[in-house]
Every structure is written in structure tokens, then in C-alpha cells.
Protein backbone atom coordinates (compact mmCIF):
# COMPACT_ATOMS: atom_id res chain seq x y z
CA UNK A 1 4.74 -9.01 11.95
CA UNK A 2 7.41 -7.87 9.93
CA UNK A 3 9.30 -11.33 10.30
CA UNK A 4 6.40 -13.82 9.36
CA UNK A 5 5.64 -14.28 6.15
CA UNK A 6 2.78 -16.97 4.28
CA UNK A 7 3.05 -20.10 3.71
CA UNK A 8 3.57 -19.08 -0.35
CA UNK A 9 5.36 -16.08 -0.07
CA UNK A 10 8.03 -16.53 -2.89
CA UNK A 11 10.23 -12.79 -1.96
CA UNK A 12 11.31 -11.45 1.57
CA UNK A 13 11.76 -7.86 2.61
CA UNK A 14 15.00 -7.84 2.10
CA UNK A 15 14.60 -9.63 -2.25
CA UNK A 16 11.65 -6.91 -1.81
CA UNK A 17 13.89 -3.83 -0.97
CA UNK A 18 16.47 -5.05 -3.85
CA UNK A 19 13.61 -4.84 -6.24
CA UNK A 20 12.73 -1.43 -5.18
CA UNK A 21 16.14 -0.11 -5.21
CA UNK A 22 17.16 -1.85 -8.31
CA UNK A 23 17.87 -0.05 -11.49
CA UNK A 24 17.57 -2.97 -13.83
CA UNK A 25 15.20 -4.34 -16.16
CA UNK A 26 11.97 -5.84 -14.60
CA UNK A 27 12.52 -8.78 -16.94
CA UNK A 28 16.23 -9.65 -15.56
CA UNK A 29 14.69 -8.77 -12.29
CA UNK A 30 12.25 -11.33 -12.70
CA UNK A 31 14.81 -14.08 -14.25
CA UNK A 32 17.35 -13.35 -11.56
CA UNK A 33 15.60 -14.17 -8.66
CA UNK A 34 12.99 -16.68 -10.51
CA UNK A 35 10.03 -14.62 -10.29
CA UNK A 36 6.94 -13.75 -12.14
CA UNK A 37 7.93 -9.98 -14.05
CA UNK A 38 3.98 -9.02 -12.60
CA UNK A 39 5.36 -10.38 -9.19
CA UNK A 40 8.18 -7.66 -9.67
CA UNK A 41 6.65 -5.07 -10.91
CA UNK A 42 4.04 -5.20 -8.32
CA UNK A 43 6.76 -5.00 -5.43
CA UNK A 44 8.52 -1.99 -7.75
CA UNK A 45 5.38 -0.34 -7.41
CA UNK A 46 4.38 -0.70 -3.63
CA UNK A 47 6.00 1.68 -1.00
CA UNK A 48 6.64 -0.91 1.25
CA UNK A 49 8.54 -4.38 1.64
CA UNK A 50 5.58 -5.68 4.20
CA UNK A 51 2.87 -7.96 2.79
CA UNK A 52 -0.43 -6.40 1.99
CA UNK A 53 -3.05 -7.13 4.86
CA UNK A 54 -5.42 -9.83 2.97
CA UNK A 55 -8.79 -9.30 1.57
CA UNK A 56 -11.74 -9.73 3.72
CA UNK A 57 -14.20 -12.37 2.05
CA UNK A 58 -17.89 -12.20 2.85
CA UNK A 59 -19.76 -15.40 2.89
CA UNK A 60 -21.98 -15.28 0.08
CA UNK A 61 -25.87 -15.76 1.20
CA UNK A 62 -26.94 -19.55 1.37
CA UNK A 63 -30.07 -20.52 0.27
CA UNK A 64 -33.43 -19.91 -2.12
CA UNK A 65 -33.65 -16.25 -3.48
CA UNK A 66 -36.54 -14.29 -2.92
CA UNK A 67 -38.87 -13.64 -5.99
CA UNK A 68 -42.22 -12.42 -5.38
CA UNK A 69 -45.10 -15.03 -5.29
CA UNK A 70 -46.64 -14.20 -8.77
CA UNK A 71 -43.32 -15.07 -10.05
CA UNK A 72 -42.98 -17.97 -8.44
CA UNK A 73 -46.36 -19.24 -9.47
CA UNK A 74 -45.47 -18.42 -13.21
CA UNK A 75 -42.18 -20.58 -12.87
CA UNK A 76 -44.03 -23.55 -11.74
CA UNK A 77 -46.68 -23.22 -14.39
CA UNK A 78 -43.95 -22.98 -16.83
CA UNK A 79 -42.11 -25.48 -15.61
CA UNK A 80 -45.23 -28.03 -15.33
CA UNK A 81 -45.91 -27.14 -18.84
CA UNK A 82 -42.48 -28.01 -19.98
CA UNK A 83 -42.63 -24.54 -21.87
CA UNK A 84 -39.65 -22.98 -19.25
CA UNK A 85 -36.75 -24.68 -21.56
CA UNK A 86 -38.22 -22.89 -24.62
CA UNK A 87 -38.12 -19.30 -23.05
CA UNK A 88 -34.93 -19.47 -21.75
């Protein structure tokens, strides 16, 4: 895994390791090898040259959410009313 890196990776290991090691300014740093200075500063402060694993995304919930039937029946009165627009 250590070889592949994704599709927008702008740094390898090995730009990675120099910006560990390096001594200089995070600016130059950044102007030297055309980065971002947050892009180098976040590798500065990482202990390692691999990529971070990516996030896990949950699927938000599809569909109507669930409101008690009172409420419900309030909402349509409102709405049928046209007095909804006036309490919001």
C-alpha cells in the first residue's frame, strides 16, 4: 500500500519525509515544492509519510421524518390556512 497513492495526491513519501526532516520555513517549504503551507504543515505534523486511511461516510437517512401525528395534523391545518409562512 505504501506505493499507491490517489488519484490527487500532490506529495509522495519520499517530498513527505523531506518535509519532516526539513529545518526550513513552512512557507519556503510550501513555495519550494508548490504546495499549500496547511498541506505542509499537516505532513510536519503527522508521524508518518503514508496517507491517512479515509473517512467512512454514512448514508444519511432517505425519506419523510417522523413527527408525531398531532404535529402533523397542526402542520396541515396551518398550512391549509396559509398561516404556516407567518410563524415561521
Amino acid at each position: 500500500m505504501a506505493g499507491i497513492l490517489h488519484s490527487s495526491a500532490r506529495t509522495t513519501p519520499r517530498v513527505r519525509a523531506e518535509l519532516q526532516a526539513s529545518k526550513e520555513s513552512t512557507r519556503s517549504l510550501a513555495e519550494q515544492y508548490g504546495l499549500n503551507p496547511k498541506t505542509v504543515a499537516k505532513w510536519r505534523k503527522r508521524g508518518t509519510t503514508e496517507d491517512a486511511r479515509p473517512a467512512i461516510h454514512h448514508a444519511r437517512a432517505q425519506g419523510l421524518s417522523v413527527r408525531p401525528a398531532a404535529a402533523n395534523s397542526v402542520c396541515l391545518a396551518l398550512c391549509y390556512f396559509g398561516m404556516l409562512g407567518a410563524l415561521l
